[in-house]
Protein backbone atom coordinates (compact mmCIF):
# COMPACT_ATOMS: atom_id res chain seq x y z
CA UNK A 1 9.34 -25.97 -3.62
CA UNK A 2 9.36 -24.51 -0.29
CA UNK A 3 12.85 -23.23 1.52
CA UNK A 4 13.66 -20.13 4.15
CA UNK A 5 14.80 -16.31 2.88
CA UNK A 6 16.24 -14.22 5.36
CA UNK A 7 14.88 -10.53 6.18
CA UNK A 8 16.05 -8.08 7.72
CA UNK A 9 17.89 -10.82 9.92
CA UNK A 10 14.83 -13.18 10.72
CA UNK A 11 14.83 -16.32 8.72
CA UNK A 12 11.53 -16.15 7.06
CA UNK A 13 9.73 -19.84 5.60
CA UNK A 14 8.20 -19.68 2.36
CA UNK A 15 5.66 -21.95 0.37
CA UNK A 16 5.74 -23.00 -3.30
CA UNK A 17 4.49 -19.98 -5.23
CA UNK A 18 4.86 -17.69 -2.85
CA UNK A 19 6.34 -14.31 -3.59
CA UNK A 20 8.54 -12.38 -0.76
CA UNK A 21 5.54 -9.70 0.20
CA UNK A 22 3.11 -13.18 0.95
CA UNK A 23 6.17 -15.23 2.70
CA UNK A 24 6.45 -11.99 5.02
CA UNK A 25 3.01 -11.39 5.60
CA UNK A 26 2.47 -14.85 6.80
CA UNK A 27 5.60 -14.89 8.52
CA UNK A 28 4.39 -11.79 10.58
CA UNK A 29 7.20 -9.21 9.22
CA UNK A 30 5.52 -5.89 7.49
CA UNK A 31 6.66 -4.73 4.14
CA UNK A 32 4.30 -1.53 3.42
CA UNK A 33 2.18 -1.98 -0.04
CA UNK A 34 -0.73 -0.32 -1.88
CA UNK A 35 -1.12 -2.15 -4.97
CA UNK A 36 -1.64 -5.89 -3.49
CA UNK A 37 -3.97 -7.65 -2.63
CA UNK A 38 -3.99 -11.36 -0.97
CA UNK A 39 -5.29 -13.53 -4.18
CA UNK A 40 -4.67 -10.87 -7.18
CA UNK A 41 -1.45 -11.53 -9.78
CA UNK A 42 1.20 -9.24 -8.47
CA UNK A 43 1.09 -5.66 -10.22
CA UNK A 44 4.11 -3.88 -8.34
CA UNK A 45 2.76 -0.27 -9.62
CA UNK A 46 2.95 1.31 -6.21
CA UNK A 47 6.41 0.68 -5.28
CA UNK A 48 5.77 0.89 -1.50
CA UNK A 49 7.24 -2.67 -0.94
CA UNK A 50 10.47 -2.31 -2.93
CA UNK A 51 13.10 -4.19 -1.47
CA UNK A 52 16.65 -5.29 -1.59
CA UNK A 53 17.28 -8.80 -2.87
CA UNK A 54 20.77 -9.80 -2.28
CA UNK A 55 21.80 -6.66 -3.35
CA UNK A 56 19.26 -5.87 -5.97
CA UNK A 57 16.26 -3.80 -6.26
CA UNK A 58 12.85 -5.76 -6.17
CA UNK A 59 9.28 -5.19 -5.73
CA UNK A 60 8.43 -7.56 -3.20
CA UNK A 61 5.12 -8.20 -4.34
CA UNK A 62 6.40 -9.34 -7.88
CA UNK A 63 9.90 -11.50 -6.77
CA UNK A 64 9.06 -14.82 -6.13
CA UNK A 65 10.43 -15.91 -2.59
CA UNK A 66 13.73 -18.35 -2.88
CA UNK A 67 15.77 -20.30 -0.76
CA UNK A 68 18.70 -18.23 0.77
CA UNK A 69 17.53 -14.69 -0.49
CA UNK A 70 19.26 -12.06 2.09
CA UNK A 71 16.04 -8.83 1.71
CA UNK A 72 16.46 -5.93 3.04
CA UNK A 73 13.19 -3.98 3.74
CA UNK A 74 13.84 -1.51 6.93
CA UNK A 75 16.85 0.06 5.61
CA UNK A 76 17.03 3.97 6.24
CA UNK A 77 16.93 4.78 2.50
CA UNK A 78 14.16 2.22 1.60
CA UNK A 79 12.04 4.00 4.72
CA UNK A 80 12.89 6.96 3.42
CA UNK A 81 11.66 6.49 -0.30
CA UNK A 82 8.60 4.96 1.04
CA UNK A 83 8.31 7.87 2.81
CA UNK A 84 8.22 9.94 -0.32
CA UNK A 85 6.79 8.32 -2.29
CA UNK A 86 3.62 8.43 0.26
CA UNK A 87 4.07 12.37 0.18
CA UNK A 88 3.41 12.22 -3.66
CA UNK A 89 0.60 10.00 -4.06
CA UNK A 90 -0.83 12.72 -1.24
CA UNK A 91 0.12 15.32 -3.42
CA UNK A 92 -1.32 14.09 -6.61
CA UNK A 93 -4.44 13.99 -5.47
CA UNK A 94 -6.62 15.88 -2.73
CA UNK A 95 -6.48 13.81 0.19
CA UNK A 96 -7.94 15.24 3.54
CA UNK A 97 -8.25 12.82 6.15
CA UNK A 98 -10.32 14.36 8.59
CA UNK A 99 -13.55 15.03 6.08
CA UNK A 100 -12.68 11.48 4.60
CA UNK A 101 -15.30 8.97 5.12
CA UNK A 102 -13.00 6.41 4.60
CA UNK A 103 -10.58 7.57 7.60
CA UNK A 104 -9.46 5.04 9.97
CA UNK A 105 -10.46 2.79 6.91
CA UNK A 106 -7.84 4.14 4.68
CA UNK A 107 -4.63 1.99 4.14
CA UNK A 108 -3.25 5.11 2.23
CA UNK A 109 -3.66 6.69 5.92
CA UNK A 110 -2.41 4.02 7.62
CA UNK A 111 0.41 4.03 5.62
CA UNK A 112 1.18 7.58 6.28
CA UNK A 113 0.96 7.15 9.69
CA UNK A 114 3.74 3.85 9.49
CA UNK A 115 5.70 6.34 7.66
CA UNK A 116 5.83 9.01 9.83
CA UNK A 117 4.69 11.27 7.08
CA UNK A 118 3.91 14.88 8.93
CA UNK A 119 3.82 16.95 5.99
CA UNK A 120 3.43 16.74 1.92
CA UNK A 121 7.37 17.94 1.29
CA UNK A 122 6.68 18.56 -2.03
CA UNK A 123 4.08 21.27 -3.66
CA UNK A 124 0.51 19.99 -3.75
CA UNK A 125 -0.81 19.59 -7.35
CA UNK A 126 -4.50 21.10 -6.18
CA UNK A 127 -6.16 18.50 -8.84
CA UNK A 128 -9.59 19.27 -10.07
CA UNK A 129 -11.16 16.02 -10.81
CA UNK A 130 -15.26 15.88 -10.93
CA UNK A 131 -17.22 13.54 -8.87
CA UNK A 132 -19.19 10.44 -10.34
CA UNK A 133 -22.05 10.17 -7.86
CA UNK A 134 -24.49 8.89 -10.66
CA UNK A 135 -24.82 5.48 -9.57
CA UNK A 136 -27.54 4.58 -6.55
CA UNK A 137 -25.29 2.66 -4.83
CA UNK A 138 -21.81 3.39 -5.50
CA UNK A 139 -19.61 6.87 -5.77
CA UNK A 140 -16.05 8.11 -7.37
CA UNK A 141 -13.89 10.58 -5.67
CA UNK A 142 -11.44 10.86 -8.37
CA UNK A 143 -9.66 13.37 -6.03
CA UNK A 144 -8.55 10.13 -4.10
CA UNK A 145 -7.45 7.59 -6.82
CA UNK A 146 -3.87 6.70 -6.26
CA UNK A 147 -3.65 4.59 -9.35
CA UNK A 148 -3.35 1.36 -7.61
CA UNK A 149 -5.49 -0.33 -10.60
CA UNK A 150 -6.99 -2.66 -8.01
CA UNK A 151 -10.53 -1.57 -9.10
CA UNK A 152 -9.83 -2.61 -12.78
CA UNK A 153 -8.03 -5.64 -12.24
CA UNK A 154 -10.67 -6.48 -9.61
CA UNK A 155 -13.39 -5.98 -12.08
CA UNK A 156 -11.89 -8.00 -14.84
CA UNK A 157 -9.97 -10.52 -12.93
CA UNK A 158 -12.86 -11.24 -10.34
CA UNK A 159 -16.32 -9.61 -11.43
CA UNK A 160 -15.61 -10.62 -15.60
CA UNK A 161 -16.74 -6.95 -16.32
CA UNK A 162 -14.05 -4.69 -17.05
CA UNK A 163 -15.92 -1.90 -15.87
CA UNK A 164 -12.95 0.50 -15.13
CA UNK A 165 -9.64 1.18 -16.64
CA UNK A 166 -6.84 3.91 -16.79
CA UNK A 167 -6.18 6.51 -19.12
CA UNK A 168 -3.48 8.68 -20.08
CA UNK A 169 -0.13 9.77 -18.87
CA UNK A 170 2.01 11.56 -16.13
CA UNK A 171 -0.74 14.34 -14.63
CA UNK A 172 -3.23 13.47 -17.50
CA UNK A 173 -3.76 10.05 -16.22
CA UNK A 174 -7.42 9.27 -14.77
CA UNK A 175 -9.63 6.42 -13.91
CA UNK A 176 -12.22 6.22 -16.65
CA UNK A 177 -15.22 4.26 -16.64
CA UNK A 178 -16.40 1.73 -19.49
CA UNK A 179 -19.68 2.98 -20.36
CA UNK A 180 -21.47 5.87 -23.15
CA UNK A 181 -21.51 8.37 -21.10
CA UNK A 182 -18.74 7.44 -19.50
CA UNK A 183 -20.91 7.29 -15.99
CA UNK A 184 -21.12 4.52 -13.73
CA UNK A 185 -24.74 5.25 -13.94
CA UNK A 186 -24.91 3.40 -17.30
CA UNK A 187 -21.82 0.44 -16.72
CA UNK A 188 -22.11 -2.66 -16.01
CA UNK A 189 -20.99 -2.43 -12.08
CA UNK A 190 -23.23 -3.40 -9.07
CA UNK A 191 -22.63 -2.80 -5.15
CA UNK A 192 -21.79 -6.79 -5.41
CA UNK A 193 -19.01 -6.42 -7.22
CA UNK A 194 -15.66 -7.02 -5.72
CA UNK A 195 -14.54 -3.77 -7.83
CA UNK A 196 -16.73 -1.95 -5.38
CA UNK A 197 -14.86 -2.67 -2.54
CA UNK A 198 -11.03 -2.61 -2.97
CA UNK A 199 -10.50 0.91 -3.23
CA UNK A 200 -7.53 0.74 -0.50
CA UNK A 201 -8.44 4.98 -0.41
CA UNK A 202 -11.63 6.93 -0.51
CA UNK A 203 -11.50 6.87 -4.01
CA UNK A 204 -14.78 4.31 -4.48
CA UNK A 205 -17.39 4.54 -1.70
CA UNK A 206 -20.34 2.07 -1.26
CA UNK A 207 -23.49 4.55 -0.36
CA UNK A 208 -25.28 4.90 3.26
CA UNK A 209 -22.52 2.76 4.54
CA UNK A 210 -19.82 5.82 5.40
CA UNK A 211 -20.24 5.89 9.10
CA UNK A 212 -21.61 2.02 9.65
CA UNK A 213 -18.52 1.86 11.81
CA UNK A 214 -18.11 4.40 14.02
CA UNK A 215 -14.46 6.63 14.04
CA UNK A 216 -12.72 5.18 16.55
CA UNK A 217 -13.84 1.68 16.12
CA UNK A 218 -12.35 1.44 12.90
CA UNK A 219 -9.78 -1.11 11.06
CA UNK A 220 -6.35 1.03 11.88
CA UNK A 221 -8.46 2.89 14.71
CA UNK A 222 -7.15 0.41 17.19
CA UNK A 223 -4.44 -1.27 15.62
CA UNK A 224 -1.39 -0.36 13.14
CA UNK A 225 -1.45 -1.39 9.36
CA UNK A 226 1.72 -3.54 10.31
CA UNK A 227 -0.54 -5.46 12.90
CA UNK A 228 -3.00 -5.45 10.38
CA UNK A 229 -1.64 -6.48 7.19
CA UNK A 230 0.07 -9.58 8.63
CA UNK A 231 -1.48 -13.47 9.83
CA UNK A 232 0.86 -12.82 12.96
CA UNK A 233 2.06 -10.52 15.39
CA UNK A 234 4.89 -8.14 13.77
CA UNK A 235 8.06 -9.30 13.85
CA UNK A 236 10.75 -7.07 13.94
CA UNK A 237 14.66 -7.83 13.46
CA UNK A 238 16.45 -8.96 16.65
CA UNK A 239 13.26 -9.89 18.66
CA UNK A 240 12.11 -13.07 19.72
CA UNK A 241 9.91 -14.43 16.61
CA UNK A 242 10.00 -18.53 16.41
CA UNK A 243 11.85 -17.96 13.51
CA UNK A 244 15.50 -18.57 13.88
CA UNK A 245 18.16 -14.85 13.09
CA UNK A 246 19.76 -15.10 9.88
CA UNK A 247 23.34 -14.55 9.29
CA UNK A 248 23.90 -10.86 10.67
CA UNK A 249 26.97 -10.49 8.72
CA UNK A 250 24.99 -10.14 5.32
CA UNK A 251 23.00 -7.14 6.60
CA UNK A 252 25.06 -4.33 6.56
CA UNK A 253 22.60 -1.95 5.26
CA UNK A 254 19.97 -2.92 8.55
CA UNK A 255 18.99 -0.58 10.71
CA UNK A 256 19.02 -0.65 14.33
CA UNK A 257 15.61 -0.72 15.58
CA UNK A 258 13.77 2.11 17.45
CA UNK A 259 10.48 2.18 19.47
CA UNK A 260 7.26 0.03 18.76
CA UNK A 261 5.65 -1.46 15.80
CA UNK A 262 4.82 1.77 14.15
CA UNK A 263 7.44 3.45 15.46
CA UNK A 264 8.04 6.09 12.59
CA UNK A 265 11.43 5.43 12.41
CA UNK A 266 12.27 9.07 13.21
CA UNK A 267 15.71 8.20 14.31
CA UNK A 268 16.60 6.47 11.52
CA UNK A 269 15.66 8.85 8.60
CA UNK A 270 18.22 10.32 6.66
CA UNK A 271 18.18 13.95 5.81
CA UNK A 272 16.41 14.60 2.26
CA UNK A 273 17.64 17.52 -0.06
CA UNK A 274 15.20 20.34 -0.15
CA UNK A 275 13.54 20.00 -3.87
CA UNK A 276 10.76 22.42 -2.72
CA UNK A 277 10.32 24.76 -5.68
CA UNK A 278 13.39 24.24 -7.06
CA UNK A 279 16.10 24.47 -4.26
């Protein structure tokens, strides 16, 4: 079955089997995500690409795309969740870009920097998580795991190892490794693995290969995550596309549009109640 949705008031085509995050992607029109990844089941733990589907919440990396779906995605109070809910997965954990080796690598970043995130909002957590550097090839910096489970369903899904998995709840939870000493020294994983390399963070580093690319000639170094993530140029709502509009008169809660592809959507962010320590 194949068919058109419409979103954000371009007419997007779908394929069979396709779910709305894949159908946009292709299509050229960003929806931010963490959690997915081009050939994995959908997850929808991050929450980044939750959408409106004629009406309805939706994670648009786990609703499959149909014929005559009206999404909304660049609404101001979708950009502004995804906004916050960036500041807490920086607050979680210790995140600081410029000592990262993975900046201008980092989707978490790149993200942030599509969100116009210029500050945490909320209280920073100050987590004290150790570092697994036991391994000769690979390294943990539990610090940066944001939880996206890519690494575990990477190594059971792809590598047939399950050599990672999650633990607990709420602050408690952690990325634990399957091994006796609970090193990654002693599992099963190699610098093969496909679990090695999907961190979309710092989280899981491959050794001696931090600075291969050189800061400024990095993935989101020269281009946006929007440019990035998607087989074609962005699209965005009322431009020229090859797509045909969709009805405007079923997207009341779009947007107008302001600036370039990342534009930040400053203009378009509504105020947020101070929950700062309480107020």
């Amino acid at each position: 079955m194949s068919g058109t949705l419409c979103i954000d008031g371009i007419a997007v085509p779908f394929s069979d089997g396709q779910t709305i995050i894949e159908a946009a992607r292709t299509a050229g029109v960003y929806i931010p995500y963490l959690c997915h990844r081009l050939g994995y089941a959908p997850y929808g733990s991050c929450k980044l690409c939750t959408v409106k589907v004629n009406g309805r919440t939706n994670t648009a990396c786990t609703m499959p795309a149909a014929d005559g779906q009206t999404v909304i995605s660049n609404s101001p109070d979708l950009q502004h969740d995804r906004q916050r809910i960036t500041q807490m997965l920086f607050v979680e954990g210790n995140h600081f870009c410029p000592s990262c080796e993975k900046s201008g690598n980092c989707q978490l970043q790149a993200v942030a920097y599509h969100q116009n995130m210029l500050d945490n909002h909320y209280p920073h957590f100050y987590a004290q998580r150790e570092m697994d550097a036991s391994h000769p090839d690979i390294l943990i910096d539990h610090d940066r795991c944001i939880f996206c489970n890519l690494c575990v369903r990477a190594s059971k899904e792809k590598d047939g190892k399950e050599v990672f998995g999650i633990a607990g709840r709420g602050i408690h939870k952690r990325l634990v490794i399957n091994s006796p000493s609970g090193k990654l020294k002693d599992s099963e994983i190699s610098v093969n693995d496909e679990a090695a390399h999907v961190c979309p963070t710092g989280a899981i580093l491959v050794k001696r290969s931090a600075y291969l690319a050189p800061i400024g000639e990095r993935i989101y170094d020269g281009h946006p995550i929007s440019e990035v993530a998607c087989e074609k140029a962005v699209i965005r709502a009322g431009e020229a596309s090859g797509y045909p509009s969709c009805d405007p008169t079923k997207l009341t809660d779009a947007p107008q549009q302001n600036g370039g592809p990342d534009s930040h959507y400053a203009a378009t962010m509504p105020p947020a109640p101070d929950i700062k320590h309480g107020r």
